[in-house]
N, C-alpha and C. Protein backbone atom coordinates (compact mmCIF):
# COMPACT_ATOMS: atom_id res chain seq x y z
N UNK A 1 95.52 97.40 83.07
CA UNK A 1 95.15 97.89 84.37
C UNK A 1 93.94 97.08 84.87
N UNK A 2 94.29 96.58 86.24
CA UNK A 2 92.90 96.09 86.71
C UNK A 2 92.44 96.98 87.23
N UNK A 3 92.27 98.01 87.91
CA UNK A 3 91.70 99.20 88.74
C UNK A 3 92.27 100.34 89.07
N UNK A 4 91.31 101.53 89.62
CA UNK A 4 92.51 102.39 90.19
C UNK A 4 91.47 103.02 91.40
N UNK A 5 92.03 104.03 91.56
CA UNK A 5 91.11 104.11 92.82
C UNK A 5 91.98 105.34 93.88
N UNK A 6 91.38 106.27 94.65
CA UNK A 6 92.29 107.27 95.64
C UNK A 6 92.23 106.99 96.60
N UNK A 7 93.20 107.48 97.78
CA UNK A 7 93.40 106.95 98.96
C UNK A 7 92.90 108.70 99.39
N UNK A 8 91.69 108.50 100.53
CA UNK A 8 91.66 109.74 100.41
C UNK A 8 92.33 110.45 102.65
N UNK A 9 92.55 111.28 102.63
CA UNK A 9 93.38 110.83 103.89
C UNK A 9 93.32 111.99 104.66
N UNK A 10 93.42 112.70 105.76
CA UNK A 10 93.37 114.11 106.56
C UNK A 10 92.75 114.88 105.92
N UNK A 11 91.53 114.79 105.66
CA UNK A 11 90.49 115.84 104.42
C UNK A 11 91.79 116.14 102.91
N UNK A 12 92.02 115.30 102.71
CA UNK A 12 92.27 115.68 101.70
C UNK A 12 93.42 114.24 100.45
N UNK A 13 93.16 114.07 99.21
CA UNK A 13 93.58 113.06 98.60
C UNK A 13 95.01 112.69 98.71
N UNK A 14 95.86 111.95 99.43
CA UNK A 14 96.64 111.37 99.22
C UNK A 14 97.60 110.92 97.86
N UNK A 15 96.64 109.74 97.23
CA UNK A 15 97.53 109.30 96.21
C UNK A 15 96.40 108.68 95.43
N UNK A 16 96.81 108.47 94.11
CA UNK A 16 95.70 107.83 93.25
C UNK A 16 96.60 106.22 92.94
N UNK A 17 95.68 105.37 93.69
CA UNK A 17 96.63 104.09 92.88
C UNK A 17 95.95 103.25 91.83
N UNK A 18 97.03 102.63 91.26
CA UNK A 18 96.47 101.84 90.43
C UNK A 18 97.36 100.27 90.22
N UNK A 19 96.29 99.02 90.00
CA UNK A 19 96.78 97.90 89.72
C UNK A 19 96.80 97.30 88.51
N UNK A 20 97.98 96.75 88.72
CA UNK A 20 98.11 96.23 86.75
C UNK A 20 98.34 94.60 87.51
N UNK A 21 98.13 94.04 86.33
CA UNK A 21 98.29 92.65 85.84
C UNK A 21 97.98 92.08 84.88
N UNK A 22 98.05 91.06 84.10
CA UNK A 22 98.74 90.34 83.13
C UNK A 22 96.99 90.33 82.75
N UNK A 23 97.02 90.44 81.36
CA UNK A 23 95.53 90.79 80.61
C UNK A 23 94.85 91.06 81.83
N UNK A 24 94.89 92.10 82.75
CA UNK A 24 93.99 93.21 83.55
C UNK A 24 93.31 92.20 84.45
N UNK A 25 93.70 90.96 84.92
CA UNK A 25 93.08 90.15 86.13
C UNK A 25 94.25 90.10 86.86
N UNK A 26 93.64 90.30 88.12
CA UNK A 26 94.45 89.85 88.94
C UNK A 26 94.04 88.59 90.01
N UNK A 27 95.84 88.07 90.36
CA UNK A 27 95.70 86.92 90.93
C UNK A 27 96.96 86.97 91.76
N UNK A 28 97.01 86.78 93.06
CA UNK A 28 97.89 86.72 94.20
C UNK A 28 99.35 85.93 94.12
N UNK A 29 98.89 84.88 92.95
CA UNK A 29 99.50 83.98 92.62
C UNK A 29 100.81 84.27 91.50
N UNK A 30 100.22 85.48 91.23
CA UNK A 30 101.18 85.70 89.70
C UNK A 30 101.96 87.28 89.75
N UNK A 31 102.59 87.21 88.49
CA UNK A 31 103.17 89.30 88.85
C UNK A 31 102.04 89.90 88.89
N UNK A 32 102.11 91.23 89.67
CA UNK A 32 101.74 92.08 89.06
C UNK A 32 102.02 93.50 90.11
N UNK A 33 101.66 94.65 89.62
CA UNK A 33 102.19 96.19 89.96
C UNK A 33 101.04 96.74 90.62
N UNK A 34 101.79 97.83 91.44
CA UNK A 34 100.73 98.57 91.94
C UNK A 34 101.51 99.84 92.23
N UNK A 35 101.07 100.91 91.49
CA UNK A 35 101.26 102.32 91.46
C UNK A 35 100.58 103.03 92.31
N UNK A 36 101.28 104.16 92.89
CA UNK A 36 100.53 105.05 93.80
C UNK A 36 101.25 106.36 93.44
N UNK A 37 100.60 107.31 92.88
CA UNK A 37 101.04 108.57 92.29
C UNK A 37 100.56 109.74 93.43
N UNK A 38 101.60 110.29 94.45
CA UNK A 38 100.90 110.96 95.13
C UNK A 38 100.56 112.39 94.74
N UNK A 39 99.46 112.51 95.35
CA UNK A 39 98.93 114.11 95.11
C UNK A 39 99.23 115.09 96.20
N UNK A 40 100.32 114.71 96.66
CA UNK A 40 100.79 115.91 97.85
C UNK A 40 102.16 115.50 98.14
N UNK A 41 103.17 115.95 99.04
CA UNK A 41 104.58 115.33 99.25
C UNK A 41 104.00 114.94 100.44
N UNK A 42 105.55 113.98 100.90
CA UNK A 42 105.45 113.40 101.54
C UNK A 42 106.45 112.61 102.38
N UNK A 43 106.70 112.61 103.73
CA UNK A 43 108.21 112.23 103.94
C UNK A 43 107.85 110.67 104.16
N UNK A 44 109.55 109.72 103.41
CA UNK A 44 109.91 108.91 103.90
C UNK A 44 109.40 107.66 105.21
N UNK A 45 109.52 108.63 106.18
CA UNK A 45 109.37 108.90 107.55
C UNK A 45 107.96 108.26 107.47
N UNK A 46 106.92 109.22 107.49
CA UNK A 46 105.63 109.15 107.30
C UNK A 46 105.20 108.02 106.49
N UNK A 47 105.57 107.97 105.28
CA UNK A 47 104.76 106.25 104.59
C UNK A 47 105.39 105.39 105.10
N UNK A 48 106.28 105.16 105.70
CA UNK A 48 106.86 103.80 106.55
C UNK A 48 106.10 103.75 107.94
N UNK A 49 106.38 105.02 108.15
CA UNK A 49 104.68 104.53 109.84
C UNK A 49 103.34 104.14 109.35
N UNK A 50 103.16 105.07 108.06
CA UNK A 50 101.77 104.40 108.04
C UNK A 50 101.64 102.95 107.38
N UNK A 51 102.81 102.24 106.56
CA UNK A 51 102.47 100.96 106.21
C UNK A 51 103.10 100.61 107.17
N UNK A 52 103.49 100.60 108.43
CA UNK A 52 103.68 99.63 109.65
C UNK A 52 102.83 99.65 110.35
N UNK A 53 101.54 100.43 110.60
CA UNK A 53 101.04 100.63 110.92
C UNK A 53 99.44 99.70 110.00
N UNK A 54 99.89 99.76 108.72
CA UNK A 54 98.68 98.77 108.26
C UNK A 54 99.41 97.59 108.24
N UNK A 55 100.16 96.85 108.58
CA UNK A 55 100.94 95.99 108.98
C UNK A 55 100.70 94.92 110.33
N UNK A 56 100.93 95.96 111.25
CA UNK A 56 100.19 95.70 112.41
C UNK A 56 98.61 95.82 112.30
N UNK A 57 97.74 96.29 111.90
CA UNK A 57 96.63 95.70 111.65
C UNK A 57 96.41 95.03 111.07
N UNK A 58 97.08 94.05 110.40
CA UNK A 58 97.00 92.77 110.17
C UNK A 58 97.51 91.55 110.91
N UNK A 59 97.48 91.87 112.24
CA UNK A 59 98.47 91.11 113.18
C UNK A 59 99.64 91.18 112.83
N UNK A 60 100.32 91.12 112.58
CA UNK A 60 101.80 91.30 112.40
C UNK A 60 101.87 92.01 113.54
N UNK A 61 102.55 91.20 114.89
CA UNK A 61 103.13 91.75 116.41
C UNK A 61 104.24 91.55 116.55
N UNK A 62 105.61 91.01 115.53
CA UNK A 62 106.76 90.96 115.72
C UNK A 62 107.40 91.74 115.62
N UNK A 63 107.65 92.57 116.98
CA UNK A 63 108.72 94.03 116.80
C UNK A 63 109.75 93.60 116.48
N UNK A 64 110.52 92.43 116.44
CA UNK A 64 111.95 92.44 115.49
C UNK A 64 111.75 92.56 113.97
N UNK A 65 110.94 91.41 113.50
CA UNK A 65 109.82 91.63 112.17
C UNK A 65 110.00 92.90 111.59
N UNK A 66 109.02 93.56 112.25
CA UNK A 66 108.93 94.85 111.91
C UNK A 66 110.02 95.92 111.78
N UNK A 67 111.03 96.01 113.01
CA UNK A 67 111.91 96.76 113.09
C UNK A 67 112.78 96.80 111.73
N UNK A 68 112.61 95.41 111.53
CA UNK A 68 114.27 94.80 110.11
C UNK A 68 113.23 95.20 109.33
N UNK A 69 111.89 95.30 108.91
CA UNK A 69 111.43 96.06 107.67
C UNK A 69 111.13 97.51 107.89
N UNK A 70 111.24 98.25 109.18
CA UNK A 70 110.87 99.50 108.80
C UNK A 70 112.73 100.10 108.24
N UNK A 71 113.67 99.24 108.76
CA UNK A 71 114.52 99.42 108.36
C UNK A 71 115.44 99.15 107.18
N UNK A 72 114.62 98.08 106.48
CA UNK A 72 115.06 98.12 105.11
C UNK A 72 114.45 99.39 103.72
N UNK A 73 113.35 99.75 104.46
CA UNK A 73 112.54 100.47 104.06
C UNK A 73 112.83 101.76 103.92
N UNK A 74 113.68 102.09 104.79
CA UNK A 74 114.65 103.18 105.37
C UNK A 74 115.56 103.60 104.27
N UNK A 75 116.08 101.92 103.52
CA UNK A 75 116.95 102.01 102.80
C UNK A 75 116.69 101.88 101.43
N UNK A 76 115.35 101.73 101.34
CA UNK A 76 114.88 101.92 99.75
C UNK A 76 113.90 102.96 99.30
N UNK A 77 112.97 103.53 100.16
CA UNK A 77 111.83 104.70 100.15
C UNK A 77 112.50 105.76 100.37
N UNK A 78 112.23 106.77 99.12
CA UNK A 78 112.66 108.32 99.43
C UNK A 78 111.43 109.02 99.62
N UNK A 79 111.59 110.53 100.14
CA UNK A 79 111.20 111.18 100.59
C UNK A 79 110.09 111.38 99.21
N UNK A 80 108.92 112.06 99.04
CA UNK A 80 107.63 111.60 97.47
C UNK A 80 107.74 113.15 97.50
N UNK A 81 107.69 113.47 96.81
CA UNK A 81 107.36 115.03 95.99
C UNK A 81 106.21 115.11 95.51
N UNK A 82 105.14 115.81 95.52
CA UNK A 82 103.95 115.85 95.15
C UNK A 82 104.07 115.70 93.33
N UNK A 83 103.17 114.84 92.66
CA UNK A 83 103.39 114.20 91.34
C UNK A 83 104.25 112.92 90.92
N UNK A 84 105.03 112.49 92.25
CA UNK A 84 106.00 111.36 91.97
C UNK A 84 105.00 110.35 92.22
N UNK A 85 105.58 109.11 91.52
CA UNK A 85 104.87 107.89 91.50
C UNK A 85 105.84 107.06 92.05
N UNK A 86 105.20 106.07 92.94
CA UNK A 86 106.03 104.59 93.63
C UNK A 86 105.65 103.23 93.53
N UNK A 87 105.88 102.48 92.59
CA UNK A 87 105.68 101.39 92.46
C UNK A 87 106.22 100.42 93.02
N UNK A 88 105.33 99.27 93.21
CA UNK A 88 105.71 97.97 93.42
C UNK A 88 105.64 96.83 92.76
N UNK A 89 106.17 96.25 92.16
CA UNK A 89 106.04 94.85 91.43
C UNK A 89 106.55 93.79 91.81
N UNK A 90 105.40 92.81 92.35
CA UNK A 90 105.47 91.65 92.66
C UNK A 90 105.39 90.10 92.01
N UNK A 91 106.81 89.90 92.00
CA UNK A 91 106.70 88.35 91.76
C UNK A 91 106.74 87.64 92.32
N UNK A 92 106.16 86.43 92.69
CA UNK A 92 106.33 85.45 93.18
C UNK A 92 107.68 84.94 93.44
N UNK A 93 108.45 84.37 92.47
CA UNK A 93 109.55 84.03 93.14
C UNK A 93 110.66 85.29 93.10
N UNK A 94 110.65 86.57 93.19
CA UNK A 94 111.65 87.22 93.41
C UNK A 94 111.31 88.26 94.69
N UNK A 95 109.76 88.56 94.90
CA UNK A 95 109.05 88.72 95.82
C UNK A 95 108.57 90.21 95.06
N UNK A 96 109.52 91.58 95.88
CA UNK A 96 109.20 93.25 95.03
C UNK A 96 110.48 93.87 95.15
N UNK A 97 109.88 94.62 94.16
CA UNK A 97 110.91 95.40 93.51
C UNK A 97 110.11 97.07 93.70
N UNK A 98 111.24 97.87 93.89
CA UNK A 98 110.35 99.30 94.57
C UNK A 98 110.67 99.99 92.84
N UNK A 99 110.01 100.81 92.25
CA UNK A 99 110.48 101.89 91.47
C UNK A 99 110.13 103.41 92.38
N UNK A 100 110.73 104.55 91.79
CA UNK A 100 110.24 105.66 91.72
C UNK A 100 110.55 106.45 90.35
N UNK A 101 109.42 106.92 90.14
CA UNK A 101 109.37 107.40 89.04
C UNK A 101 109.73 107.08 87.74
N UNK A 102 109.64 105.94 87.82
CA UNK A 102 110.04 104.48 86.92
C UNK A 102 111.45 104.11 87.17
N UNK A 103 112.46 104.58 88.06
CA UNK A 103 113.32 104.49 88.02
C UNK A 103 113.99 103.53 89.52
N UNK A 104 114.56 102.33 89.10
CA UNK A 104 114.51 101.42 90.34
C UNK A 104 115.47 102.06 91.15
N UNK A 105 114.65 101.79 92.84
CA UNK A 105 115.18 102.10 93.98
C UNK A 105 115.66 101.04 94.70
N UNK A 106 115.08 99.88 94.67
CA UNK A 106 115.14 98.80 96.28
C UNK A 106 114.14 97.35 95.80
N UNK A 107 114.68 96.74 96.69
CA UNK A 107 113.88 95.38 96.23
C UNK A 107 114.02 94.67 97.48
N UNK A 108 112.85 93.84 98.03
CA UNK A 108 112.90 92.78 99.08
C UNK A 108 112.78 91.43 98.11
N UNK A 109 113.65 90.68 99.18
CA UNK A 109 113.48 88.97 98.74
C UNK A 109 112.67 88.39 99.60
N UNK A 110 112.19 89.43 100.77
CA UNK A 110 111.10 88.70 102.09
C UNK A 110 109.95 88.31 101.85
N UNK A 111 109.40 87.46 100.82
CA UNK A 111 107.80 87.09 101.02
C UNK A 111 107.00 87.11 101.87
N UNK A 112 107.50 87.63 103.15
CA UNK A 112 106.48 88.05 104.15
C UNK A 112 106.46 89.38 104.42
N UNK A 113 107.58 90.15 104.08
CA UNK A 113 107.16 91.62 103.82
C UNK A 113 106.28 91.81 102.18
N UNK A 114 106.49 91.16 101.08
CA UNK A 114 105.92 91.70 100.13
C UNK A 114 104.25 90.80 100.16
N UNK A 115 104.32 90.13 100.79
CA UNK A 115 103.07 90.02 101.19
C UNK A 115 101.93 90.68 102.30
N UNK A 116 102.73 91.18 102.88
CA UNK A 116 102.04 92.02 104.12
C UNK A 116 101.92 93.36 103.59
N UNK A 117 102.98 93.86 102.46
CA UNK A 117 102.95 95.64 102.32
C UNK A 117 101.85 95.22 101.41
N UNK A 118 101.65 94.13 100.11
CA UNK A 118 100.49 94.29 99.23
C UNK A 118 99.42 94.02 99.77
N UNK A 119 99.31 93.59 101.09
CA UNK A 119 97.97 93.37 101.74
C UNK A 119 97.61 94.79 101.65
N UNK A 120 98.06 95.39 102.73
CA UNK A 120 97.35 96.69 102.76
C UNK A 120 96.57 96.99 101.81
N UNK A 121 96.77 96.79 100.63
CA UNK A 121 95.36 97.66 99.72
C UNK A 121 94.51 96.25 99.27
N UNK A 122 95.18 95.01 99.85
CA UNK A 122 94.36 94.01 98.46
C UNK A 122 93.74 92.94 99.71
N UNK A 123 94.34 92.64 100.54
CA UNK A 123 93.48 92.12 101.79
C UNK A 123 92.10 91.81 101.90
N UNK A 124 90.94 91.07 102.14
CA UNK A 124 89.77 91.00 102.16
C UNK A 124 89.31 91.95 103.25
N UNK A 125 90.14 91.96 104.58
CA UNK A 125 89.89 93.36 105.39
C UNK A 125 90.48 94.52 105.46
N UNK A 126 90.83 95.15 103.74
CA UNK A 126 91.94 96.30 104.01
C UNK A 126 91.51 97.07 104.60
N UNK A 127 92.25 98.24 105.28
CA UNK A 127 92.07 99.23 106.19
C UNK A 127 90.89 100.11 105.10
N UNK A 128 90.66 100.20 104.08
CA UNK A 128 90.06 101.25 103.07
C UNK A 128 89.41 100.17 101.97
N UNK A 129 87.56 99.74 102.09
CA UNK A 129 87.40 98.55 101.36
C UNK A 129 87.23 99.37 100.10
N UNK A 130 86.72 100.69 100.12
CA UNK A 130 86.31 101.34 99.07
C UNK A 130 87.33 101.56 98.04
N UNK A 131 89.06 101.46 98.58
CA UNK A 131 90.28 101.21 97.51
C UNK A 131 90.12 99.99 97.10
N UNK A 132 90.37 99.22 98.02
CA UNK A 132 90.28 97.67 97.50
C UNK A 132 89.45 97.42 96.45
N UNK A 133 87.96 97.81 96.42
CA UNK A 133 87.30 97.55 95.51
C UNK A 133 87.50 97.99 94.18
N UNK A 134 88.00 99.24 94.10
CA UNK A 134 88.28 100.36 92.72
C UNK A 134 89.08 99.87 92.59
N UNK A 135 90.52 99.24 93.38
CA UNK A 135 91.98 98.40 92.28
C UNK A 135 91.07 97.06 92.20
N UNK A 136 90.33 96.43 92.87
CA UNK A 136 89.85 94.89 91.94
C UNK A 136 88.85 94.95 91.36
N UNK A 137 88.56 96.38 90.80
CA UNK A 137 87.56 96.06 90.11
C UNK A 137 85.82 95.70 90.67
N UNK A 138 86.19 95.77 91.69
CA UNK A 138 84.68 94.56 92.39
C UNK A 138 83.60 95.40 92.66
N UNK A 139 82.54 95.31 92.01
CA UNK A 139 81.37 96.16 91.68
C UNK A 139 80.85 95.56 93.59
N UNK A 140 79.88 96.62 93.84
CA UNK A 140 79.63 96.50 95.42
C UNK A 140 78.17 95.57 95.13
């Protein structure tokens, strides 16, 4: 594990995530996972607006772009039950692979979606620096 860290969200905790990689460093360049175990349910619906939504704050203004990933997304994200976990693991050349509950759901080959959804938490301007810092580790 390189870090972990909560997303904390409408007065109240969201999800606890955590990042793994290969002897506990991470590097953009290489695999690695990122778990988010939520602490409340949660629809489908809802985590696809809000990572299109940290999406577009990263510039990302291509509503076709976007549309073909909120819609693949559609087709791999289920609805989270409070205690379920959703992973992502990213490789480089295969791009991510979705689990839930360790159990595989969905996978993109788009390196520009699996680079834009792992921004959100790992970004130098993520929407939440105080996550960013607890998954990299990075003392303030």
């Amino acid at each position: 594990m390189v870090g972990q860290g909560r997303l904390h969200l409408f007065f109240s905790d969201l999800y606890e995530a955590r990042l793994y990689a290969e002897n506990g460093v991470y590097d953009k360049k290489a695999p690695f996972a990122l778990q988010l175990k939520y602490l409340r349910a949660i629809s489908k619906e809802k985590i696809i607006d809000r990572i299109l939504d940290e999406m577009s704050a990263q510039g990302i203004d291509d509503d076709e772009v976007l549309e073909r990933w909120r819609n693949d997304m559609l087709e791999i994200f289920p609805d989270i039950k409070k205690g379920s976990t959703l992973s992502g693991l990213y490789t480089p050349q295969q791009s991510v692979v979705f689990f839930k509950d360790g159990k595989l759901i969905g996978e993109s080959a788009d390196q520009d979606f699996a680079r834009a959804y792992f921004n959100i938490w790992l970004r130098e301007d993520a929407s939440d620096p105080e996550l960013r810092r607890a998954l990299l580790s990075i003392s303030e």
